[in-house]
N, C-alpha and C. Protein backbone atom coordinates (compact mmCIF):
# COMPACT_ATOMS: atom_id res chain seq x y z
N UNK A 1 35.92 -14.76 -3.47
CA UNK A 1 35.43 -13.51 -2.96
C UNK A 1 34.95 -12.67 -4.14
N UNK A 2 33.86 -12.05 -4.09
CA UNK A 2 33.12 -11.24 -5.12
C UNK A 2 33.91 -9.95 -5.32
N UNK A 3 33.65 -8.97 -5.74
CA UNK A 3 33.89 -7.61 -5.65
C UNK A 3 32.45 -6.91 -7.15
N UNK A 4 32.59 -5.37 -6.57
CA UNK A 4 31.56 -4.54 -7.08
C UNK A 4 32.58 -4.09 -8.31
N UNK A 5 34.13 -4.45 -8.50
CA UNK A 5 35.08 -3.75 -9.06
C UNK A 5 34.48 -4.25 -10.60
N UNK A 6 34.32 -3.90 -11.47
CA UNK A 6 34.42 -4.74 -13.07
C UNK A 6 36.05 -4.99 -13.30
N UNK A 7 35.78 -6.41 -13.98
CA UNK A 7 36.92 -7.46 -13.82
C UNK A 7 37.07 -7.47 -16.26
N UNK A 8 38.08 -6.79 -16.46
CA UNK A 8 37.79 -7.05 -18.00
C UNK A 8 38.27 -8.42 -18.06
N UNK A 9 37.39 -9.00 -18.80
CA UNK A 9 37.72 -10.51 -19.34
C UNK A 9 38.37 -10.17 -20.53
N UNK A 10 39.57 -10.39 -21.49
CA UNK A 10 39.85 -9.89 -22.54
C UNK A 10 39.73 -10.75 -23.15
N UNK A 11 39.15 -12.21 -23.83
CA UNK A 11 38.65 -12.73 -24.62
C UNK A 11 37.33 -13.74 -24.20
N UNK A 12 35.98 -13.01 -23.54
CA UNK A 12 35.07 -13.52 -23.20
C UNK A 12 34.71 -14.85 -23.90
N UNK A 13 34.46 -14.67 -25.64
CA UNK A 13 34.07 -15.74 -25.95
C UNK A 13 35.10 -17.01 -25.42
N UNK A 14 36.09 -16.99 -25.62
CA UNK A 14 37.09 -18.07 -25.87
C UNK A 14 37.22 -18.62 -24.31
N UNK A 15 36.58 -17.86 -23.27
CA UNK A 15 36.44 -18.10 -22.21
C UNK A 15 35.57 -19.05 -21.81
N UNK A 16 34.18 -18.72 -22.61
CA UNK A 16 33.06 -19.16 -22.21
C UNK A 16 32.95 -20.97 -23.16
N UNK A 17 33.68 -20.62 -24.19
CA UNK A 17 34.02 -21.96 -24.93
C UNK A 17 34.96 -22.61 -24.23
N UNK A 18 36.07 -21.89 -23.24
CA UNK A 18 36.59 -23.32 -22.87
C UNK A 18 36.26 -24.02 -21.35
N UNK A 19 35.60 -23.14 -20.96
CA UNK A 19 34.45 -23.50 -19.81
C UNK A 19 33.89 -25.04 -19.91
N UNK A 20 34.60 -26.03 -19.73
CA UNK A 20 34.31 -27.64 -19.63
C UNK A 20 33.35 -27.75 -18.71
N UNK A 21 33.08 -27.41 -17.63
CA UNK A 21 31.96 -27.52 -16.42
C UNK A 21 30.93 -27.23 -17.13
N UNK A 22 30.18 -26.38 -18.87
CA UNK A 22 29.17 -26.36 -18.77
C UNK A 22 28.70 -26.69 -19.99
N UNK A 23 27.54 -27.25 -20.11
CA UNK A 23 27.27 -28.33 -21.40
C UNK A 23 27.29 -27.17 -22.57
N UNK A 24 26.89 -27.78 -23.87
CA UNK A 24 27.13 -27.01 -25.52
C UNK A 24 26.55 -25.99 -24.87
N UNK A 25 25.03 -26.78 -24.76
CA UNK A 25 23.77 -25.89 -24.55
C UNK A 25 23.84 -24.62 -24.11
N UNK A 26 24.42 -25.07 -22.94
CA UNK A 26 24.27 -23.72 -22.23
C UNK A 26 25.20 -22.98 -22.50
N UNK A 27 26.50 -23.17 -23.22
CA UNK A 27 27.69 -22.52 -23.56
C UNK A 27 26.89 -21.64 -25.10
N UNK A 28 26.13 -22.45 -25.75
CA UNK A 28 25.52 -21.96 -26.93
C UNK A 28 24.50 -20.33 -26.77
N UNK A 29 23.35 -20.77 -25.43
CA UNK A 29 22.85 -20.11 -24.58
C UNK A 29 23.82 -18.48 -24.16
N UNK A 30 24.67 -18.76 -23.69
CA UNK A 30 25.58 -17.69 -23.16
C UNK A 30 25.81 -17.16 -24.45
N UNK A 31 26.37 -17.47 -25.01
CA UNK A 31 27.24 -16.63 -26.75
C UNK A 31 26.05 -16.41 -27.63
N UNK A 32 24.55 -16.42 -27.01
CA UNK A 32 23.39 -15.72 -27.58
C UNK A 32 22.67 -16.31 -28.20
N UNK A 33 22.39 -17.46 -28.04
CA UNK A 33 20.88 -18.00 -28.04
C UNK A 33 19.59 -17.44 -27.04
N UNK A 34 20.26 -17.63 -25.92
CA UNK A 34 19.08 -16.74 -25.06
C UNK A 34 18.78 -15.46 -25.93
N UNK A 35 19.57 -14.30 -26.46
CA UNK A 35 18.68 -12.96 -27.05
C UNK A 35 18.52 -13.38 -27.89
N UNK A 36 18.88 -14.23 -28.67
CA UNK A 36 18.00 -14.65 -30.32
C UNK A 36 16.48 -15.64 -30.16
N UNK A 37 16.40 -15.74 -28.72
CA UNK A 37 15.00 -16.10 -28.17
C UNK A 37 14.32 -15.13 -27.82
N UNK A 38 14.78 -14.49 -26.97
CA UNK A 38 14.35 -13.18 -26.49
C UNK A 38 13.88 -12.29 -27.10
N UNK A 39 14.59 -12.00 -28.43
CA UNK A 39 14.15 -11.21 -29.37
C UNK A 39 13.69 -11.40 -30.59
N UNK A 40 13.43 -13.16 -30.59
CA UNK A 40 12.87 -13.59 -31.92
C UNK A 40 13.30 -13.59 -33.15
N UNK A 41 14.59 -13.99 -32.96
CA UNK A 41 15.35 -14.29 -34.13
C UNK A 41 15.83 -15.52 -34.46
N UNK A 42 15.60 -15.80 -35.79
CA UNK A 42 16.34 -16.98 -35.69
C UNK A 42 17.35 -17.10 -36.13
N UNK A 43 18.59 -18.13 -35.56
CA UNK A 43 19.43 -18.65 -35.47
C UNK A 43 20.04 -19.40 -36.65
């Protein structure tokens, strides 16, 4: 079930790293590859 409430995650990264369901890529993607595309930076 969703909610409109904000939910604090208190250690996002370590979250999103131990997230097994989703490949490097996209785990890499999330922790900011997408804005270092977005904004033309490199990595």
């Amino acid at each position: 079930m969703g909610t409109d409430w904000p939910f604090r995650e208190s250690a996002p990264v370590g979250y999103v790293r131990r997230a097994k369901n989703l490949s490097r890529a996209v785990r890499d993607d999330i922790l900011g590859a997408n804005a270092a595309k977005l904004f033309k930076i490199k990595a």
